[in-house]
C-alpha atoms as a PDB file:
ATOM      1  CA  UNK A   1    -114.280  -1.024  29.298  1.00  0.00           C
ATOM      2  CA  UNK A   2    -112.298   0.727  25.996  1.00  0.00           C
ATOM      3  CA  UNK A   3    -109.039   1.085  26.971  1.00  0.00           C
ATOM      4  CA  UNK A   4    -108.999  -1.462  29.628  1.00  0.00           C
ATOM      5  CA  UNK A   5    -107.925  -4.372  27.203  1.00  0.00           C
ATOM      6  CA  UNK A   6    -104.547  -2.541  25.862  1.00  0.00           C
ATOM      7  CA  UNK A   7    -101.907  -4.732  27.071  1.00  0.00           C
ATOM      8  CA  UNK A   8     -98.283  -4.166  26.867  1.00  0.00           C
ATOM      9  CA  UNK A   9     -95.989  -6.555  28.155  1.00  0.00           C
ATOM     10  CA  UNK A  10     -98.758  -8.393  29.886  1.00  0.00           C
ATOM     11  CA  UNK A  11     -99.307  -5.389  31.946  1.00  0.00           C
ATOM     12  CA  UNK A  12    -102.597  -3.540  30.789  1.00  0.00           C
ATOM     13  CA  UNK A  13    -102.638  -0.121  30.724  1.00  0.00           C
ATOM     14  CA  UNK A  14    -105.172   2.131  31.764  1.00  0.00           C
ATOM     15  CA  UNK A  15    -105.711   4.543  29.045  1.00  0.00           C
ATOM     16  CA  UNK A  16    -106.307   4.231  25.415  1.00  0.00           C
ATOM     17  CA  UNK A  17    -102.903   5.963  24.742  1.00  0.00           C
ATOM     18  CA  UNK A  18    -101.049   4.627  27.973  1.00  0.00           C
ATOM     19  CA  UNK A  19     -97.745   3.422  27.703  1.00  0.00           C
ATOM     20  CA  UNK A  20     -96.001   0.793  30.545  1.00  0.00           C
ATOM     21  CA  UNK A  21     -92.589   1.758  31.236  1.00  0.00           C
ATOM     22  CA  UNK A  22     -90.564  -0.700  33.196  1.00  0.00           C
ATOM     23  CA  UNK A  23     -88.878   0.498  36.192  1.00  0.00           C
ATOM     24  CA  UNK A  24     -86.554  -2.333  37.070  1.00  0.00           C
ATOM     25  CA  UNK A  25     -85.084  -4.870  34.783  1.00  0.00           C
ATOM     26  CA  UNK A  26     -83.713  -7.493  37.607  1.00  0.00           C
ATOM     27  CA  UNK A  27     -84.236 -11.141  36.687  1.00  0.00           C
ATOM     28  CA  UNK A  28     -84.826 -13.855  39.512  1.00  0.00           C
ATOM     29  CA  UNK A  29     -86.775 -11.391  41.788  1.00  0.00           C
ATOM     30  CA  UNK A  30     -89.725 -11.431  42.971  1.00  0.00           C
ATOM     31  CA  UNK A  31     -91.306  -7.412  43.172  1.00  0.00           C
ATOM     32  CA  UNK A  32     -94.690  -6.689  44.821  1.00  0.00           C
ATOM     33  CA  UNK A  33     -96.562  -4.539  46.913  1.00  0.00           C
ATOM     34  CA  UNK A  34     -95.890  -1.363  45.075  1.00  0.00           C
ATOM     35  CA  UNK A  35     -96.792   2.595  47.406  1.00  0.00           C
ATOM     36  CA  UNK A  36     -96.605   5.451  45.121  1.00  0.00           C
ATOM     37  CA  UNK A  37     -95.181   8.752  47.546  1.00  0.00           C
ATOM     38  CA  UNK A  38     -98.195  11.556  48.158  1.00  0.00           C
ATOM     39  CA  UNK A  39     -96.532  13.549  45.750  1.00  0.00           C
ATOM     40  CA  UNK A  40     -95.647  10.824  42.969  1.00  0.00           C
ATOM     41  CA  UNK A  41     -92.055  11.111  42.525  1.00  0.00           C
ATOM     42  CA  UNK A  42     -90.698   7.842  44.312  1.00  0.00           C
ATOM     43  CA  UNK A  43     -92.079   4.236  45.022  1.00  0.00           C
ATOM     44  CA  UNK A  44     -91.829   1.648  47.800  1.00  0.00           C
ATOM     45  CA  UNK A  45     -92.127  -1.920  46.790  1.00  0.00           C
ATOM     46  CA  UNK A  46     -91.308  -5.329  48.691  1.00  0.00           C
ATOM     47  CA  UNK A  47     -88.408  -7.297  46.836  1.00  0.00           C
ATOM     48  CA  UNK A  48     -86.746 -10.518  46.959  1.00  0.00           C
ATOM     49  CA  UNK A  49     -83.695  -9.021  45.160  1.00  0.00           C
ATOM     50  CA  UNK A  50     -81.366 -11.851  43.379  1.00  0.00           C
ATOM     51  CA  UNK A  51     -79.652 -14.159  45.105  1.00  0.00           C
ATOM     52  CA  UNK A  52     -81.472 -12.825  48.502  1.00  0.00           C
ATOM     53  CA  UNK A  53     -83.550 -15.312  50.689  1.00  0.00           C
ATOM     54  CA  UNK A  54     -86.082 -12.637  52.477  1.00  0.00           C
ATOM     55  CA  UNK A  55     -87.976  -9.791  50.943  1.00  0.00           C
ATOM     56  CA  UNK A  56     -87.044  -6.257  52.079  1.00  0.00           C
ATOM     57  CA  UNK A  57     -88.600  -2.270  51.186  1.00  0.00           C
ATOM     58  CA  UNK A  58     -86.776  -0.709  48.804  1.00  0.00           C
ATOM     59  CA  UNK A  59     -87.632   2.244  46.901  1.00  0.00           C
ATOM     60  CA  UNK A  60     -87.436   4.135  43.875  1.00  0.00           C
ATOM     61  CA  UNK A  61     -88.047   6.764  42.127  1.00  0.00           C
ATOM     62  CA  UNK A  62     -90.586   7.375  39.522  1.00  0.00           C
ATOM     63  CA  UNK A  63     -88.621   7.888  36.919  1.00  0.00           C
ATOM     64  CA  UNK A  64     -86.214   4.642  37.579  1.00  0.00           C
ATOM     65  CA  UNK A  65     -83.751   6.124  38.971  1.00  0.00           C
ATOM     66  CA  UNK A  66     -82.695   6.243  42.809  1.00  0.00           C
ATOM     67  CA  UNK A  67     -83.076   2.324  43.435  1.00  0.00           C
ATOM     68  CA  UNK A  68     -82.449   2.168  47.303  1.00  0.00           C
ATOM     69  CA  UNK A  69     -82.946  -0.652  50.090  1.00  0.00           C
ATOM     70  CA  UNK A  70     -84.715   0.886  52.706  1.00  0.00           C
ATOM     71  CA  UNK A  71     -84.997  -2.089  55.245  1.00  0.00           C
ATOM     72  CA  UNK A  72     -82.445  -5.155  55.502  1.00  0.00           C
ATOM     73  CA  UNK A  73     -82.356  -8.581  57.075  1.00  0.00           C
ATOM     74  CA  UNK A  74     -84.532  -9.654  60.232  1.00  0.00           C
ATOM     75  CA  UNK A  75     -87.733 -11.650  58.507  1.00  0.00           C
ATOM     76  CA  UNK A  76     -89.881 -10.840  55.057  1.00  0.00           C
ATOM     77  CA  UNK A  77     -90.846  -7.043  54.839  1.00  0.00           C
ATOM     78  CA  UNK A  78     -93.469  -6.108  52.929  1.00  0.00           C
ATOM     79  CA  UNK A  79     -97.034  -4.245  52.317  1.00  0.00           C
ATOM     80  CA  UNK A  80     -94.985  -1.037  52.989  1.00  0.00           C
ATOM     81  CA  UNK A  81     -97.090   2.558  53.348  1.00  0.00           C
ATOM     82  CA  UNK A  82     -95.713   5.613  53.045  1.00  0.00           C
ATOM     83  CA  UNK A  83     -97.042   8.001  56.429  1.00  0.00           C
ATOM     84  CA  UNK A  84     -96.941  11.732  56.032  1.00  0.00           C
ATOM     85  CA  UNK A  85     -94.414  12.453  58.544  1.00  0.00           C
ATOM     86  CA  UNK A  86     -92.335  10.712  56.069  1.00  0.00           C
ATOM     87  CA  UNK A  87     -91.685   7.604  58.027  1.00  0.00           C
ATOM     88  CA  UNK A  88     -92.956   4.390  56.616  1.00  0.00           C
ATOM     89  CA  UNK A  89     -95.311   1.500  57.902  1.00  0.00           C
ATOM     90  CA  UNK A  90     -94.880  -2.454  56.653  1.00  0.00           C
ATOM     91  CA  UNK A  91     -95.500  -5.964  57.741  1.00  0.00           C
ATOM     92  CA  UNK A  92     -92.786  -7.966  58.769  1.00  0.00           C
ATOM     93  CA  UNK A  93     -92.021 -11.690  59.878  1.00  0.00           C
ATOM     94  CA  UNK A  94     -88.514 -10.547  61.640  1.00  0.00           C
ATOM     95  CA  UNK A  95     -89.803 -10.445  64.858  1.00  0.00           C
ATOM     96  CA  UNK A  96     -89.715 -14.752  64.753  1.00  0.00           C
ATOM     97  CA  UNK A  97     -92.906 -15.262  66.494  1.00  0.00           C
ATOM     98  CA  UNK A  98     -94.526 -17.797  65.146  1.00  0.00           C
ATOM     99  CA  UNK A  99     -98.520 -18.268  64.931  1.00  0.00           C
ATOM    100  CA  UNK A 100    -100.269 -20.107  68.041  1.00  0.00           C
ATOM    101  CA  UNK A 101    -101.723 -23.297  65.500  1.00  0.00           C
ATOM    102  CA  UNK A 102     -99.917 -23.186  62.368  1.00  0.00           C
ATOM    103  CA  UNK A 103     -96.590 -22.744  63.844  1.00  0.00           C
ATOM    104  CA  UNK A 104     -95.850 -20.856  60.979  1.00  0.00           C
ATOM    105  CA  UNK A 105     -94.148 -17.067  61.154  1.00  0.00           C
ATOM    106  CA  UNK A 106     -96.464 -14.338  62.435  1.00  0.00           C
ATOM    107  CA  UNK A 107     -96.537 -11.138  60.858  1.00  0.00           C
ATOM    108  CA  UNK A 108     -96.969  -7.963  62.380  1.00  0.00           C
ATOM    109  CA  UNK A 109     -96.546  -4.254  61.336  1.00  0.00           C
ATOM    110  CA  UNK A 110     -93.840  -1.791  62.031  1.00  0.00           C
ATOM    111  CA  UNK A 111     -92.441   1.479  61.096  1.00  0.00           C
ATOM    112  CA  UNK A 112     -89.032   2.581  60.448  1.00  0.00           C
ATOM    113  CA  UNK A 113     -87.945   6.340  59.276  1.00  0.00           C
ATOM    114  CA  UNK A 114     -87.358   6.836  55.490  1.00  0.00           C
ATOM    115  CA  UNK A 115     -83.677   5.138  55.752  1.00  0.00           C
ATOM    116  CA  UNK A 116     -84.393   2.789  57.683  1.00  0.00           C
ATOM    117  CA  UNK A 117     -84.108   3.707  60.705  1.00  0.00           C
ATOM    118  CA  UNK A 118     -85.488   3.978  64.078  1.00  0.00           C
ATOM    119  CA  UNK A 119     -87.315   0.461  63.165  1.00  0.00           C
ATOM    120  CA  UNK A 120     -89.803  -0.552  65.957  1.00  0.00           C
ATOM    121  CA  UNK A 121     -92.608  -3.162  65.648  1.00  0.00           C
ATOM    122  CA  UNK A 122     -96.199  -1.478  66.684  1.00  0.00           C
ATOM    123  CA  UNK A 123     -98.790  -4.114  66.381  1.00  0.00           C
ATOM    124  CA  UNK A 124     -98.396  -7.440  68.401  1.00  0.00           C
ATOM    125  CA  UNK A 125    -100.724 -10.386  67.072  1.00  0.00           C
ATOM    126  CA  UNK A 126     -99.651 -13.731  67.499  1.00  0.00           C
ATOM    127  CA  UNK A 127    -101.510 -14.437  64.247  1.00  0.00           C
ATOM    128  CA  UNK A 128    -100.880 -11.802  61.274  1.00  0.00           C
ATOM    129  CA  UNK A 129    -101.357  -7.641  61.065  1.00  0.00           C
ATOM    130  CA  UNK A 130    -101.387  -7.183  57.340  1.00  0.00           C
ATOM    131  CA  UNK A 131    -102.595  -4.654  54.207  1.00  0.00           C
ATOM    132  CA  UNK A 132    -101.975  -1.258  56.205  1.00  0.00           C
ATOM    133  CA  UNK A 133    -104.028   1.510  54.750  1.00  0.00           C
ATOM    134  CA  UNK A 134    -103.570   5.356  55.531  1.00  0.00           C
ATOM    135  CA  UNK A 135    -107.488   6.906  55.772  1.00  0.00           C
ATOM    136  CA  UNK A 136    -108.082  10.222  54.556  1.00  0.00           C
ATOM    137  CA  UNK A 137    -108.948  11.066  58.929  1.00  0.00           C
ATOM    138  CA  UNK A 138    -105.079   9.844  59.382  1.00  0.00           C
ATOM    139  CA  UNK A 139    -105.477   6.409  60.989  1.00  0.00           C
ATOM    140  CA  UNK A 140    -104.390   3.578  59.336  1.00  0.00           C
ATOM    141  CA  UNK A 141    -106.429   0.386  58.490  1.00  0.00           C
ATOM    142  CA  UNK A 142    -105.169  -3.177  58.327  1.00  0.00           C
ATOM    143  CA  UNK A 143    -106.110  -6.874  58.680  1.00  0.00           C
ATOM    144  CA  UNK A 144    -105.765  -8.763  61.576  1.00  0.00           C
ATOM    145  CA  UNK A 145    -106.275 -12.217  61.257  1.00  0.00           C
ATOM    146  CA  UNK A 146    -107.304 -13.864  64.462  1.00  0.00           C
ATOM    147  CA  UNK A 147    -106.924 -17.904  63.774  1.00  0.00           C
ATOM    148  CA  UNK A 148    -108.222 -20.020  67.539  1.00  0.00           C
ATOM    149  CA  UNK A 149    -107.881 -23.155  66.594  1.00  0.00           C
ATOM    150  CA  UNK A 150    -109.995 -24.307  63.709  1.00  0.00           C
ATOM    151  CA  UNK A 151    -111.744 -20.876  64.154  1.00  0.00           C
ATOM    152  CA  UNK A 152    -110.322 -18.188  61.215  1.00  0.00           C
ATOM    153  CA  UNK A 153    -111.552 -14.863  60.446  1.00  0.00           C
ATOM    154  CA  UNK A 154    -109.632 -11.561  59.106  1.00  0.00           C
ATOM    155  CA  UNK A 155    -111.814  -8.202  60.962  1.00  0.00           C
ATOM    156  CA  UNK A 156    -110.651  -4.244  60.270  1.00  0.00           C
ATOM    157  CA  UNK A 157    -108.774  -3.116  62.790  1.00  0.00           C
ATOM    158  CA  UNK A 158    -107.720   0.399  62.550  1.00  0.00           C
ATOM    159  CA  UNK A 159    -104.988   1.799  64.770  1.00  0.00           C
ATOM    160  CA  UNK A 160    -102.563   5.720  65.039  1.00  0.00           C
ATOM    161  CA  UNK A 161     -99.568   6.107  62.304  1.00  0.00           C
ATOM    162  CA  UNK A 162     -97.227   4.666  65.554  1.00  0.00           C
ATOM    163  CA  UNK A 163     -99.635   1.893  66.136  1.00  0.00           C
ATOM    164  CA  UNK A 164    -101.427   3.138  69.541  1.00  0.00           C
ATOM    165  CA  UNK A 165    -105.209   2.696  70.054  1.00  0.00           C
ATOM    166  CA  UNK A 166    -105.787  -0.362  67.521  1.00  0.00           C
ATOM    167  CA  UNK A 167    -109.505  -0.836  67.455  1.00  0.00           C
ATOM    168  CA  UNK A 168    -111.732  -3.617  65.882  1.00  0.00           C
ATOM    169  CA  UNK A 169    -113.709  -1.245  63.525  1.00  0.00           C
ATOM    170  CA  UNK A 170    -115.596  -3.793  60.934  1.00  0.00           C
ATOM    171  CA  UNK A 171    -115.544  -7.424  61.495  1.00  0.00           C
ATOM    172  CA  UNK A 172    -118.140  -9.931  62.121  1.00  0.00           C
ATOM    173  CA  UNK A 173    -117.719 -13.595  62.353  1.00  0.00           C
ATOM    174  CA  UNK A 174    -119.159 -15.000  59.042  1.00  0.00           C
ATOM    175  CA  UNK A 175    -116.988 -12.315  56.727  1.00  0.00           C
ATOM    176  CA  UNK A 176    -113.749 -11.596  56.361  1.00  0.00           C
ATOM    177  CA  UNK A 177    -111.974  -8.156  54.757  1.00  0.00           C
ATOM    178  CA  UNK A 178    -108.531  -8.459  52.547  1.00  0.00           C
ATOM    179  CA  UNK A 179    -106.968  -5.098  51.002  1.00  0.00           C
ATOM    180  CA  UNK A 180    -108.980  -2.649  52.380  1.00  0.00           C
ATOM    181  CA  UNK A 181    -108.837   1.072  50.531  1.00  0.00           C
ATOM    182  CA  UNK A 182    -110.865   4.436  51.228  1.00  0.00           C
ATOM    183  CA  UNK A 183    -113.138   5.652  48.591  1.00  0.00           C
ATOM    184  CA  UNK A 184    -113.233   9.095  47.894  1.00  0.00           C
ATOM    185  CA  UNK A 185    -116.965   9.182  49.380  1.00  0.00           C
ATOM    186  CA  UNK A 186    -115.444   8.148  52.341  1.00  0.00           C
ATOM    187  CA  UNK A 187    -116.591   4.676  52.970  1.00  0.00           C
ATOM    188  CA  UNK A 188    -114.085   1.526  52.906  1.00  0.00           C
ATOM    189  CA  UNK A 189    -113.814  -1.328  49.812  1.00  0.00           C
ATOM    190  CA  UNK A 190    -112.758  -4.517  51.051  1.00  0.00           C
ATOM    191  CA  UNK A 191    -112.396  -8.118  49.534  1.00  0.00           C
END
C-alpha cells in the first residue's frame, strides 16, 4: 500500500515519512533474527561477527549504542526471544547432536540469563526446535521438525518459558507451520 514502496538503503520503510537508521556498520557479517525488548530500548540479534566461524546473540541497544555478546562459542545461536523474567530463549546447534537421517547438526532451544549465563538446553529433538514465540497466555511457541526417514513435517509445539510441558498444539501431517506469531485477536499466523 502508500508508504510501503519507500525504500532506503534497500530496506523499505514503513511509513510515508519513515526514516532507516542503521544500527551496526560491520562488514563481512552476517546479522539476522532481530527481538526488539518489551519496552523497546535494546535488541537481540544472531551474528556471525567478522572473522568468527559460528553465529552467537548479541545485543544492542536501540539507539546503537551498548553492542554486547550475550552468548559465545559451543554451536550457531540464533532465533533469540527475549522472556519477561528477563532471561532469554534461542536455538542452538552447540549441543553437537546431530539429526537421525541427515546427519547434519540438530538444533534445539535453550535459555541463558541476560549475560549469558546460567545457559541450559530445554528442548531435546533429535531433529530441530526452532522460531520460539512468547504468546500473550506466557507459553512459548516453536517448530519442531520431526524428519523419520523420508517422512518430514514441521507441527506447533508449544512448551513453559524453561521448556517443561512441550505439547503438540497444531500440526497435522499434510501441513507444515514456519514463524509462527500471535495476532492481537488471539489466534496464531503461520507460514
Amino acid at each position: 500500500g502508500p508508504g510501503l514502496a519507500a525504500q532506503a538503503n534497500n530496506r523499505a520503510v514503513i511509513s510515508p515519512d519513515g526514516v532507516v537508521t542503521p544500527l551496526t556498520s560491520f562488514t563481512d557479517a552476517s546479522i539476522s533474527d532481530p527481538c526488539v525488548s518489551f519496552d523497546g530500548q535494546k535488541i537481540l540479534f544472531s551474528m556471525r561477527a567478522p572473522g568468527q566461524s559460528q553465529r552467537n546473540i548479541w545485543e544492542i541497544a536501540a539507539d546503537g549504542t551498548g553492542l554486547r555478546q550475550v552468548t559465545s562459542g559451543g554451536g550457531h545461536d540464533f532465533d533469540p526471544l527475549y522472556l519477561p523474567d528477563g532471561s532469554i530463549m534461542f536455538t542452538s546447534s552447540r549441543a553437537g547432536f546431530m539429526d537421525e537421517y541427515n546427519h547434519s547438526p540438530s538444533e534445539n532451544l535453550y535459555t541463558c540469563n541476560a549475560d549469558g549465563s546460567a545457559l541450559k538446553q530445554v528442548s531435546f529433538n533429535m531433529s530441530d526446535d526452532f522460531d520460539p514465540t512468547l504468546m500473550p497466555d506466557g507459553r512459548v511457541i516453536y517448530t519442531r521438525w520431526e524428519h523419520f526417514g523420508t517422512f518430514n513435517r514441521f507441527p506447533l509445539f508449544f512448551c513453559g518459558q524453561d521448556g517443561t510441558r512441550p505439547f503438540h498444539e497444531f500440526g497435522p501431517h499434510n501441513r507444515n507451520f514456519f514463524h509462527a506469531q500471535p495476532t492481537p485477536a488471539g489466534r496464531i499466523q503461520a507460514r
